[in-house]
C-alpha atoms as a PDB file:
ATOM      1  CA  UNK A   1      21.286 -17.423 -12.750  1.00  0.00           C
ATOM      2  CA  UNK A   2      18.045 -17.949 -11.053  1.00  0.00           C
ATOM      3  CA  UNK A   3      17.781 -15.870  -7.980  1.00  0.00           C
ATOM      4  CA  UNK A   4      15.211 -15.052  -4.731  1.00  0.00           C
ATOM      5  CA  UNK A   5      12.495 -11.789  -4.518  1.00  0.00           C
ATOM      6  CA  UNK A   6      11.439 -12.189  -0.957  1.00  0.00           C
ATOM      7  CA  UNK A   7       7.940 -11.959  -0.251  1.00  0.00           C
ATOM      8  CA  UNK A   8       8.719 -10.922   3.496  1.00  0.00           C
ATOM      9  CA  UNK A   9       6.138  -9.369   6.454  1.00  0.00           C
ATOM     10  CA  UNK A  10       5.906  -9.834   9.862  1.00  0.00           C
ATOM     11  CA  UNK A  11       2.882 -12.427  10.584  1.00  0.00           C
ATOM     12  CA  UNK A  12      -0.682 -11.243   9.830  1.00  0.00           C
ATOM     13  CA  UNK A  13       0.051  -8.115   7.665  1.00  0.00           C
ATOM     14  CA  UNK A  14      -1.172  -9.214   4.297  1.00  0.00           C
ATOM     15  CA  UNK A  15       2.112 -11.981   2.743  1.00  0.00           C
ATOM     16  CA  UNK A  16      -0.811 -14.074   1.627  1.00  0.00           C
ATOM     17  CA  UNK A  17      -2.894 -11.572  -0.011  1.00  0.00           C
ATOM     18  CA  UNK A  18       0.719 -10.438  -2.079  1.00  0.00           C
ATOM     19  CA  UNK A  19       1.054 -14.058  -3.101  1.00  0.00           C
ATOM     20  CA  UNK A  20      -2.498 -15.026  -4.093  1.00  0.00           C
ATOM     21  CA  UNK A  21      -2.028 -11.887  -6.464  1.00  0.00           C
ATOM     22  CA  UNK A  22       1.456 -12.668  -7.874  1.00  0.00           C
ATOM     23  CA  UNK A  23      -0.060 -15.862  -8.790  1.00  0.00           C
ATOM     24  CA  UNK A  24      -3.110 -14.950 -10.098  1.00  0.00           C
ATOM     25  CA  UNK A  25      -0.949 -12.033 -11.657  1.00  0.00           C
ATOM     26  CA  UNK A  26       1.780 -14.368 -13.611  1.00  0.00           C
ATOM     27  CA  UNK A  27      -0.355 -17.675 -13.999  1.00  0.00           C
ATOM     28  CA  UNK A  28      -3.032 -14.891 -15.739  1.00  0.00           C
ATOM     29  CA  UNK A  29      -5.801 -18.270 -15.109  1.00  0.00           C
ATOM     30  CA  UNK A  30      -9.480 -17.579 -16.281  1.00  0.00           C
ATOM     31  CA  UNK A  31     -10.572 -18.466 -13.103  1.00  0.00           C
ATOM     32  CA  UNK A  32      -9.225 -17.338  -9.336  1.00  0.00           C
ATOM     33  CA  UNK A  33      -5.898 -19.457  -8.646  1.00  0.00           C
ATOM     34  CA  UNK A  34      -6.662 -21.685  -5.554  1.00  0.00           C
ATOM     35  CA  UNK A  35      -5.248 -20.737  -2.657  1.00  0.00           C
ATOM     36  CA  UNK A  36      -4.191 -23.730  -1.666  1.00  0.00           C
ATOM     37  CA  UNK A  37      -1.602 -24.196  -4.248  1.00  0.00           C
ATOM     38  CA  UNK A  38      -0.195 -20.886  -3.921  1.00  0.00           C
ATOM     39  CA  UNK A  39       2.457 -22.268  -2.463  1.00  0.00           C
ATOM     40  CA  UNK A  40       3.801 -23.982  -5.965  1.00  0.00           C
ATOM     41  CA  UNK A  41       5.061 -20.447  -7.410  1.00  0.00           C
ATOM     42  CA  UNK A  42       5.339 -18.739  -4.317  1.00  0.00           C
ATOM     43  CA  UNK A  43       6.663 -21.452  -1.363  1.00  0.00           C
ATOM     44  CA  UNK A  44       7.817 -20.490   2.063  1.00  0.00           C
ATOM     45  CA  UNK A  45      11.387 -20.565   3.323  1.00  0.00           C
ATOM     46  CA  UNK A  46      10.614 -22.661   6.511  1.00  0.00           C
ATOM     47  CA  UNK A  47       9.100 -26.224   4.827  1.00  0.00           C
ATOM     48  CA  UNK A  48      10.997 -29.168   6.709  1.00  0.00           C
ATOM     49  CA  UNK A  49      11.915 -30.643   3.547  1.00  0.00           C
ATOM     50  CA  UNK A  50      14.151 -28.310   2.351  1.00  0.00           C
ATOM     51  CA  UNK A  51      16.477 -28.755   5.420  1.00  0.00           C
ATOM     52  CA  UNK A  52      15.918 -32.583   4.803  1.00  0.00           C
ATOM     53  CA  UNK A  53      17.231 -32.180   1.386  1.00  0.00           C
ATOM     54  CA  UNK A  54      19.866 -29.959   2.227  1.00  0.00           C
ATOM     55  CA  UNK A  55      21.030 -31.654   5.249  1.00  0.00           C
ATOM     56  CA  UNK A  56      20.524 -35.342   3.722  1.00  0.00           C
ATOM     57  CA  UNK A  57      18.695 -36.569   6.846  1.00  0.00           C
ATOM     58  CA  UNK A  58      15.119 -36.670   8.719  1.00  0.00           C
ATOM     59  CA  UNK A  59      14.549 -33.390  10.079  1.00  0.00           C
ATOM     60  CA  UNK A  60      13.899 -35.302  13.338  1.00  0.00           C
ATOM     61  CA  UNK A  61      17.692 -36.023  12.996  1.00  0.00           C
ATOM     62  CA  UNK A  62      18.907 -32.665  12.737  1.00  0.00           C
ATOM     63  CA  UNK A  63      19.897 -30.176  15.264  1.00  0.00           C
ATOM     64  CA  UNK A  64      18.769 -26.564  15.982  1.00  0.00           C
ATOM     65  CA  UNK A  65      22.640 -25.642  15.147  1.00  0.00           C
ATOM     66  CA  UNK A  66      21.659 -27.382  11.991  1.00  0.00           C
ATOM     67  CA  UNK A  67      19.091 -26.389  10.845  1.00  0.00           C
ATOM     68  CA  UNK A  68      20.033 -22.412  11.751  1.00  0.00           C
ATOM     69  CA  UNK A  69      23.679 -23.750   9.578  1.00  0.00           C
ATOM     70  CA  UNK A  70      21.627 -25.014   6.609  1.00  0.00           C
ATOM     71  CA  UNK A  71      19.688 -21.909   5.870  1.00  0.00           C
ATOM     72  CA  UNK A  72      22.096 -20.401   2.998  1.00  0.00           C
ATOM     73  CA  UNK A  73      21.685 -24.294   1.224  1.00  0.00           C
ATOM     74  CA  UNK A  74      18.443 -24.164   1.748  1.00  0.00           C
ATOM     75  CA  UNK A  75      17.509 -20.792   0.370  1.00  0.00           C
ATOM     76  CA  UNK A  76      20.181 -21.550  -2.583  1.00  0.00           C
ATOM     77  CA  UNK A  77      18.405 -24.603  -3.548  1.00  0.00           C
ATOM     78  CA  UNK A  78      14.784 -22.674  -3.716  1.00  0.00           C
ATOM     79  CA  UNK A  79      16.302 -20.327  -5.783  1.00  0.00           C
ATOM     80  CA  UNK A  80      17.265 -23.002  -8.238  1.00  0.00           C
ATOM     81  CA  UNK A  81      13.507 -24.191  -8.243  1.00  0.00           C
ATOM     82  CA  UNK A  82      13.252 -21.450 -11.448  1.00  0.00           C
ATOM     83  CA  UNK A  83      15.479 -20.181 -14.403  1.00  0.00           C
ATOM     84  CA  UNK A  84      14.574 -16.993 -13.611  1.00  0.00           C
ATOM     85  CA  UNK A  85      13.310 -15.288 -10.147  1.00  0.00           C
ATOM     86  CA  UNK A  86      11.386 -16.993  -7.598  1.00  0.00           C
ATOM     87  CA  UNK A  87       8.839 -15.527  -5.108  1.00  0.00           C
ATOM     88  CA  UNK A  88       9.342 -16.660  -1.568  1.00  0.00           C
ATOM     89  CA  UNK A  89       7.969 -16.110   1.328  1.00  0.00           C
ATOM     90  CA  UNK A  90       9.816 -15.142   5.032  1.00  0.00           C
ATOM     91  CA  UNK A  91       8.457 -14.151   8.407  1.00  0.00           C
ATOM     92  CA  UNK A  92      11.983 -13.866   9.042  1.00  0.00           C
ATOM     93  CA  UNK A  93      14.153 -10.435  10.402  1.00  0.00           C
ATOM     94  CA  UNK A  94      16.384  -9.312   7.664  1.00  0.00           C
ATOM     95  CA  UNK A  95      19.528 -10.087  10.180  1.00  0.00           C
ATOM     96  CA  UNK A  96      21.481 -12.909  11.620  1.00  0.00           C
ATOM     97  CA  UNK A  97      20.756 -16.043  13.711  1.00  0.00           C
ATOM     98  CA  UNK A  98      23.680 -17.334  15.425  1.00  0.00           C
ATOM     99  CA  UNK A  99      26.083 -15.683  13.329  1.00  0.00           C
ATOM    100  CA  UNK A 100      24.111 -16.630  10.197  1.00  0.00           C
ATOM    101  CA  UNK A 101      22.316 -14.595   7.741  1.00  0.00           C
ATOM    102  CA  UNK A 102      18.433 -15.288   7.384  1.00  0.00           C
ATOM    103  CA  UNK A 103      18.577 -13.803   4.605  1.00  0.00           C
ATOM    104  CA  UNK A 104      21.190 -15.150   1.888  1.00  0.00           C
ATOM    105  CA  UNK A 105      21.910 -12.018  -0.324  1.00  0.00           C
ATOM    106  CA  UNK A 106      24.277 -14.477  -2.664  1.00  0.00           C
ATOM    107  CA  UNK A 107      20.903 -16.112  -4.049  1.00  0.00           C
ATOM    108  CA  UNK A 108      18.786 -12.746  -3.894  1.00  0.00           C
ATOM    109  CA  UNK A 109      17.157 -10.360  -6.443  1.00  0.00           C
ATOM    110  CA  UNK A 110      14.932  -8.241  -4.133  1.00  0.00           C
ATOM    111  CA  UNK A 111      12.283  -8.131  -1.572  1.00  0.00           C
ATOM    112  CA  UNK A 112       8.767  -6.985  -1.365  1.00  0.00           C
ATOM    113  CA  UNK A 113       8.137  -6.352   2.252  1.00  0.00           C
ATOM    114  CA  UNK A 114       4.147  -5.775   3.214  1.00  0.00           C
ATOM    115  CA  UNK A 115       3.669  -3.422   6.307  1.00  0.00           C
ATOM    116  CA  UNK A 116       0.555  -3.325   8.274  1.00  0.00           C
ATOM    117  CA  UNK A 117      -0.555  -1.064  11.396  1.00  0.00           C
ATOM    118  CA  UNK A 118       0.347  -3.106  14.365  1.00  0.00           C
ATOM    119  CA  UNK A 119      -3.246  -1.925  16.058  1.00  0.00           C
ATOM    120  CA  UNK A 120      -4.527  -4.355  13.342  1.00  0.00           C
ATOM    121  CA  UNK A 121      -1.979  -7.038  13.194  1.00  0.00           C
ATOM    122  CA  UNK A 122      -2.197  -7.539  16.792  1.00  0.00           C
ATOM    123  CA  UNK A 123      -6.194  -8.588  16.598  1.00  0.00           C
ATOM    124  CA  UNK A 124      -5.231 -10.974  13.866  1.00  0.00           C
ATOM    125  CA  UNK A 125      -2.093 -12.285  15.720  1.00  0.00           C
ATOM    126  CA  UNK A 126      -4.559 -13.187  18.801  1.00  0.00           C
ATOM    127  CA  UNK A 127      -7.030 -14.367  16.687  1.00  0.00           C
ATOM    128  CA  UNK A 128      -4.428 -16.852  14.511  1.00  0.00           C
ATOM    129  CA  UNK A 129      -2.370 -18.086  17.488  1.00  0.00           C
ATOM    130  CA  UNK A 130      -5.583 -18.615  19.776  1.00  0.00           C
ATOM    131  CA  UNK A 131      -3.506 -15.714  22.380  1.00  0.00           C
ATOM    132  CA  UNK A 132      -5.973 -12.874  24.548  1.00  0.00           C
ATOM    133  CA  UNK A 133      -5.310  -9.938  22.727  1.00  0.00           C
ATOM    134  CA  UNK A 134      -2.645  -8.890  25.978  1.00  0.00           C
ATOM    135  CA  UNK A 135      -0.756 -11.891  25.186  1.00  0.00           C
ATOM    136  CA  UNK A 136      -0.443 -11.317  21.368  1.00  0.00           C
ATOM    137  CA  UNK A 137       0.444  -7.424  22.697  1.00  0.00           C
ATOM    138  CA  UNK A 138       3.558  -9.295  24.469  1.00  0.00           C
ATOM    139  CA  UNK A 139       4.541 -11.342  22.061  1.00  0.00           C
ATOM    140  CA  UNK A 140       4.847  -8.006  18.880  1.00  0.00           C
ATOM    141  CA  UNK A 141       7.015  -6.878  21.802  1.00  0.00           C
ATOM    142  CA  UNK A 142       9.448  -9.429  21.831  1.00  0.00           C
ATOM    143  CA  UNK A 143      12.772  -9.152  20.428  1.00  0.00           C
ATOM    144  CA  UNK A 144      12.877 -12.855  20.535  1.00  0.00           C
ATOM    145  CA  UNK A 145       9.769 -14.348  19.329  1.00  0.00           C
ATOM    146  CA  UNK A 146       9.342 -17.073  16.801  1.00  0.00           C
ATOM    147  CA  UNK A 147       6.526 -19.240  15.030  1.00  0.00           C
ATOM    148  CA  UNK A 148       7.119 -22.385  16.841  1.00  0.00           C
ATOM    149  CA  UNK A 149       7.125 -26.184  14.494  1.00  0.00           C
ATOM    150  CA  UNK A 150       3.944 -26.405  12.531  1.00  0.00           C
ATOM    151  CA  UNK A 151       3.982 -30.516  12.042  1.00  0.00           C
ATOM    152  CA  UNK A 152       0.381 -29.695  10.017  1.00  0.00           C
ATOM    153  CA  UNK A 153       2.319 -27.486   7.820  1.00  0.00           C
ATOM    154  CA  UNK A 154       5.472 -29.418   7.889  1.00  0.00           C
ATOM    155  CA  UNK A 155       7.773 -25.882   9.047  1.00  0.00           C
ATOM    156  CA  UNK A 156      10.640 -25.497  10.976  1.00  0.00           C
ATOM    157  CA  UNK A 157      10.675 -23.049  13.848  1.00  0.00           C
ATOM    158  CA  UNK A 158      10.599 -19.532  12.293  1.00  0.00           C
ATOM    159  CA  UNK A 159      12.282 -16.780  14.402  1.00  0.00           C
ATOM    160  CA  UNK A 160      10.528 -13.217  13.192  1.00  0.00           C
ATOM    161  CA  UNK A 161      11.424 -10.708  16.782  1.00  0.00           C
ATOM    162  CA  UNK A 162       9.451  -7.821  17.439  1.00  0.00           C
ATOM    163  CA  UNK A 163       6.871  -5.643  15.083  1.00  0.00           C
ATOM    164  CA  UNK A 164       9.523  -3.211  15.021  1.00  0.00           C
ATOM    165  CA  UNK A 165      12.436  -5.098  15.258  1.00  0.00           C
ATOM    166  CA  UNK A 166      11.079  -6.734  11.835  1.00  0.00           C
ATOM    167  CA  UNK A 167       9.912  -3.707  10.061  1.00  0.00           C
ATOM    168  CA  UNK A 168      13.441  -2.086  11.135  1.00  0.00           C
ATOM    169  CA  UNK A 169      15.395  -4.622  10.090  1.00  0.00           C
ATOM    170  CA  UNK A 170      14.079  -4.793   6.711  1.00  0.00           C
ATOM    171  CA  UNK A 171      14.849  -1.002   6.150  1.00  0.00           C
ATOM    172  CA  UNK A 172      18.484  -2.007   5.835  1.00  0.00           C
ATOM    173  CA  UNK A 173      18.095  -4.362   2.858  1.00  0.00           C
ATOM    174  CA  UNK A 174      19.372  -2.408  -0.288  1.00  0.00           C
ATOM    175  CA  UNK A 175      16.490   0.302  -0.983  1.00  0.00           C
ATOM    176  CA  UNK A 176      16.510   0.184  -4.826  1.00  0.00           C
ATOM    177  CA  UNK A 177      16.068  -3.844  -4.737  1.00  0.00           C
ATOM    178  CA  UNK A 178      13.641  -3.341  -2.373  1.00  0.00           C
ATOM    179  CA  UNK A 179       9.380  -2.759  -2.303  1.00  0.00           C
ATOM    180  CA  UNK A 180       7.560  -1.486   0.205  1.00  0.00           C
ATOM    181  CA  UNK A 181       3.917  -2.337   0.437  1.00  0.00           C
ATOM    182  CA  UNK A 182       1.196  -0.725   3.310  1.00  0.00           C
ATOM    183  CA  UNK A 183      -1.765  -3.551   3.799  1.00  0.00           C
ATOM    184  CA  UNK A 184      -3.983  -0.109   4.241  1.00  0.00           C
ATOM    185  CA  UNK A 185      -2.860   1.240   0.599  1.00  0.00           C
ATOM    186  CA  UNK A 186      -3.440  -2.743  -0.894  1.00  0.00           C
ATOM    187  CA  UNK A 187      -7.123  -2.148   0.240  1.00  0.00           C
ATOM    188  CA  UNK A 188      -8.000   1.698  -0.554  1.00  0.00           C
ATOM    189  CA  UNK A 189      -5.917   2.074  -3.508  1.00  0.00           C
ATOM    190  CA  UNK A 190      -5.396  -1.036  -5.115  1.00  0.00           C
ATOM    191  CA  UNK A 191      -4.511  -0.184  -8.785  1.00  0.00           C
ATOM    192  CA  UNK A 192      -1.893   2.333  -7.535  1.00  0.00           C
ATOM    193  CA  UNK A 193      -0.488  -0.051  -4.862  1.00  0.00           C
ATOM    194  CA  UNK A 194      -0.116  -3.272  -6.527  1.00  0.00           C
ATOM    195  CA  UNK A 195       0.548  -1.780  -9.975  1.00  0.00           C
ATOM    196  CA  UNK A 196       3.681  -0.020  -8.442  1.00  0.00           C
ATOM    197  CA  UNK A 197       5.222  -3.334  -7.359  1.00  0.00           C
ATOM    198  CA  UNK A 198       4.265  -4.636 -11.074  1.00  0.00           C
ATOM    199  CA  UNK A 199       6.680  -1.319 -12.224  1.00  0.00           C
ATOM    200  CA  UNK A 200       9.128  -2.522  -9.647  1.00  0.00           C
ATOM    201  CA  UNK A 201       9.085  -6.308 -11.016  1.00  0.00           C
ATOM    202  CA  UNK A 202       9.975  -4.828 -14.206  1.00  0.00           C
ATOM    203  CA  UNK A 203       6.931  -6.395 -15.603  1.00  0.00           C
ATOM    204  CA  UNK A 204       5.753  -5.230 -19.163  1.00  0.00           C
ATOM    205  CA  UNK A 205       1.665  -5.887 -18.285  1.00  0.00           C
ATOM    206  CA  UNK A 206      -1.391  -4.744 -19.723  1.00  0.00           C
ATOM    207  CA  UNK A 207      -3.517  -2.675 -17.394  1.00  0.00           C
ATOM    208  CA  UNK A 208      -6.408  -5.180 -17.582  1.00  0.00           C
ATOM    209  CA  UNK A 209      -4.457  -7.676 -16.795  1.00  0.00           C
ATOM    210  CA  UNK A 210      -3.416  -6.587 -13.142  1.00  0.00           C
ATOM    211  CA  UNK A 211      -7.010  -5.442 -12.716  1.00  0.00           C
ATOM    212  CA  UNK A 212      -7.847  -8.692 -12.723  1.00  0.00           C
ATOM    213  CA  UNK A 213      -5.382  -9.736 -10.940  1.00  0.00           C
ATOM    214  CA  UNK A 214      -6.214  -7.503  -8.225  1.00  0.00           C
ATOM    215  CA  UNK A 215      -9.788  -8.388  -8.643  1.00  0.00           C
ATOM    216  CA  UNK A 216      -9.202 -12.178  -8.298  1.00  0.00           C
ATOM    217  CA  UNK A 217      -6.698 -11.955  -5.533  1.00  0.00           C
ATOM    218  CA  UNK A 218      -9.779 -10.077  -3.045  1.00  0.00           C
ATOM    219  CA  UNK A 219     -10.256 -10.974   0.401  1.00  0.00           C
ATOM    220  CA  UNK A 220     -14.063 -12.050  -0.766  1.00  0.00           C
ATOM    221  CA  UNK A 221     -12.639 -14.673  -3.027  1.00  0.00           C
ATOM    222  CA  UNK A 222     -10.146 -15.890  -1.031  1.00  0.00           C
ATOM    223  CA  UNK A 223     -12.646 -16.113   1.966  1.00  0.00           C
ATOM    224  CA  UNK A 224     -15.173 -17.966  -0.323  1.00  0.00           C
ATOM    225  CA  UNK A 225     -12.451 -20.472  -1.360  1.00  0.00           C
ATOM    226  CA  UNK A 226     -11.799 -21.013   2.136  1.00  0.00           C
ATOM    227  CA  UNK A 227     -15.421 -21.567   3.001  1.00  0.00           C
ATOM    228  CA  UNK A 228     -16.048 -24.060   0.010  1.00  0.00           C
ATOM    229  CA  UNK A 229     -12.394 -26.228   0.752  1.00  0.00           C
ATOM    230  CA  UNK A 230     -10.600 -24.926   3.712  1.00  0.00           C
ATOM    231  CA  UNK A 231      -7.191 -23.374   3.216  1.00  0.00           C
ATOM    232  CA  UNK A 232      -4.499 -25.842   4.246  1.00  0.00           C
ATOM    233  CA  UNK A 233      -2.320 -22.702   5.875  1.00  0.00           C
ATOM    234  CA  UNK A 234      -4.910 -22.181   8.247  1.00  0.00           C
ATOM    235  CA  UNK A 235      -4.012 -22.555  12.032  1.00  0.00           C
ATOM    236  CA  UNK A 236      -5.533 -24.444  14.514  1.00  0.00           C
ATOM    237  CA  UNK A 237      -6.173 -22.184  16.717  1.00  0.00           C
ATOM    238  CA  UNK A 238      -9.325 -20.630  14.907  1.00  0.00           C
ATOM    239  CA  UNK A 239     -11.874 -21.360  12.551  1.00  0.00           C
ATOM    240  CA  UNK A 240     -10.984 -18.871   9.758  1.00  0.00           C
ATOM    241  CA  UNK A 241      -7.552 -17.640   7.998  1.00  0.00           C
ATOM    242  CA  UNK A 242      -9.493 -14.923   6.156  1.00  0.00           C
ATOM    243  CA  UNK A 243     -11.134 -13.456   9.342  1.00  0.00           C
ATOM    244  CA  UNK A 244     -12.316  -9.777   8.555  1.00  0.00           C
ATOM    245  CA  UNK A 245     -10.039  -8.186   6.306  1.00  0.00           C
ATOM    246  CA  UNK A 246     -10.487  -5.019   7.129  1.00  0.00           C
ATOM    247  CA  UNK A 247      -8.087  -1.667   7.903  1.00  0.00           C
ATOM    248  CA  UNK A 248      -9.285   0.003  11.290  1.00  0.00           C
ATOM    249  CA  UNK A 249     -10.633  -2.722  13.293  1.00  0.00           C
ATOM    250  CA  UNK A 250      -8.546  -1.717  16.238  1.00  0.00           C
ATOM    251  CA  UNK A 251     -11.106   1.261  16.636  1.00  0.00           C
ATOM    252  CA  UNK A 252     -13.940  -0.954  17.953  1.00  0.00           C
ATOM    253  CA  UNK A 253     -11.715  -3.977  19.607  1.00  0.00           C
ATOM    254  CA  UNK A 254      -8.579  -2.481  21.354  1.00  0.00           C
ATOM    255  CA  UNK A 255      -9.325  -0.864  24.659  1.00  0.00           C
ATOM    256  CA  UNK A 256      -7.685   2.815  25.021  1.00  0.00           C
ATOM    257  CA  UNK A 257      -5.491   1.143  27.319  1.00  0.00           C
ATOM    258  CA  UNK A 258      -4.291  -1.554  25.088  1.00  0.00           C
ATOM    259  CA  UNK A 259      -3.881   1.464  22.216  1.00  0.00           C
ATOM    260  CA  UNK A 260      -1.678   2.961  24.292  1.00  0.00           C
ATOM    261  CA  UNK A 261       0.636   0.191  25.181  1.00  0.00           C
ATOM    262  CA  UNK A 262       0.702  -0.874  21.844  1.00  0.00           C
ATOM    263  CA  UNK A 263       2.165   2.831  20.456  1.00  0.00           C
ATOM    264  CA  UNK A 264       4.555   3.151  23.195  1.00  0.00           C
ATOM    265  CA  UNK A 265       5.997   0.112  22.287  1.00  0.00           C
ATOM    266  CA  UNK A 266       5.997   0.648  18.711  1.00  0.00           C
ATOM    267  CA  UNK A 267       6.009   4.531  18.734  1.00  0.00           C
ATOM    268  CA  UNK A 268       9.191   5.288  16.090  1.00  0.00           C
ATOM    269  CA  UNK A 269       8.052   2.632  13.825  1.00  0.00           C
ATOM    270  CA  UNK A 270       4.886   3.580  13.959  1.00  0.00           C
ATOM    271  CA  UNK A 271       5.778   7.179  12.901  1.00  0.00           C
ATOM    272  CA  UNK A 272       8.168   6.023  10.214  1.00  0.00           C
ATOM    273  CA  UNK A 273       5.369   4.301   8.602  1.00  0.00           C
ATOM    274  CA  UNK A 274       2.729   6.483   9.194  1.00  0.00           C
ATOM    275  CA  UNK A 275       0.623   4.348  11.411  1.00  0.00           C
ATOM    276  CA  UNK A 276       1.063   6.549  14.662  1.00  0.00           C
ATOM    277  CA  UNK A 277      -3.030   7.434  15.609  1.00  0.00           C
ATOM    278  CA  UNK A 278      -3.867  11.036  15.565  1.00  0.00           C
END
């Protein structure tokens, strides 16, 4: 029975950088995969076609109620997209929505979930949804935020919460079906990092060929793609998905004030995942 592995993060912590290596990992090309069909092997859970399909109507046609209502056919029918597993990608909490799951365990495997120090995240939040960085500071702090319709991208409204209320919710998905990644550990130790969620795909690999997985999955080449043909993902609130890619940038952009705010906010999450500054 074909089944999900959740790709999951909150916004801006490194879900594209997973997938571009999963499918440079599993496609094993002789060339870098493009990144803008990443999407084949590893699609999103929000497309508006799925709840078309699933609902038999327009999206235009269909409710909120229905749409929220849908979300176990939709995630059922992605699943059936393989034989085997599927990668897909979420924003979403690991919780409910109106009395419905977000996350349908009766079509899942597992779930990788990628982490990343909200000092960072928040520059590339205000930086990807055009917001001062104060304003993308407010919205990691609420409980209620959400990715509004990308028509561009043809998604549904994606409800994600909090920084913390995402990371926290995502602790209480079954720990031995579950991988946690740190964005920081993807960039200063990437054999270790990505070659223990290889072990925890079960995946019988050669060495060399995760290296250059790793090695084709960068954030140069992926930044060079998007200079040569754009990235369709990209948002229209900036010029540049791949922005800096870099751990630490908080250090030179985020006033102490801002610092502060941001760890009083986040404080136990931060601790739990190591991110609390010294």
């Amino acid at each position: 029975m074909s089944s999900i592995i959740w790709l999951a993060s909150y916004p801006k912590s490194g879900n594209t950088w997973t997938r571009t290596f999963i499918n440079n990992l599993l496609l094993d090309p002789d060339e870098p995969v493009d990144i803008n069909v990443l999407s084949d092997l590893t699609p999103g859970d929000a497309r508006k076609s799925w709840y078309e399909k699933a609902g038999g109507m327009p999206y235009h046609r269909l409710s909120m109620g229905q749409v929220i209502s849908l979300r176990p056919k939709v995630h059922q029918l992605i699943a059936d997209l393989q034989e085997d597993k599927v990668f897909v990608k979420t924003h979403s909490i690991y919780g409910q929505l109106h009395g419905v799951p977000q996350i349908t365990m009766d079509c899942t495997a597992g779930a990788i979930y990628v982490i990343r120090n909200p000092l960072d995240v928040v520059i590339s939040v205000s930086s990807h949804f055009g917001l001062p960085i104060d304003g993308a500071i407010k919205l990691m702090g609420d409980t209620n935020a959400f990715l509004d319709e990308a028509p561009m991208l043809g998604n549904i409204r994606q409800y994600f919460g909090s920084w913390s209320g995402n990371a926290n919710s995502w602790t209480h998905f079954d720990r031995e079906k579950m991988h946690v990644m740190r964005y920081e550990d993807m960039q200063d130790k990437p054999e270790e990092t990505f070659g223990a969620m290889v072990k925890f795909l079960k995946l019988d690999l050669p060495e060399e060929r995760i290296a250059k997985a790793i090695k084709f999955s960068s954030f140069d080449v992926a930044r060079k793609q998007e200079e040569e043909k754009g990235f369709k993902e990209q948002s229209d609130k900036n010029e540049k998905f791949f922005r800096v890619g870099k751990a630490g940038q908080w250090k030179e952009v985020l006033t102490d004030a801002q610092v502060d705010q941001i760890t009083d906010m986040h404080q136990v999450t931060m601790k739990y995942f190591g991110y609390l500054p010294k």
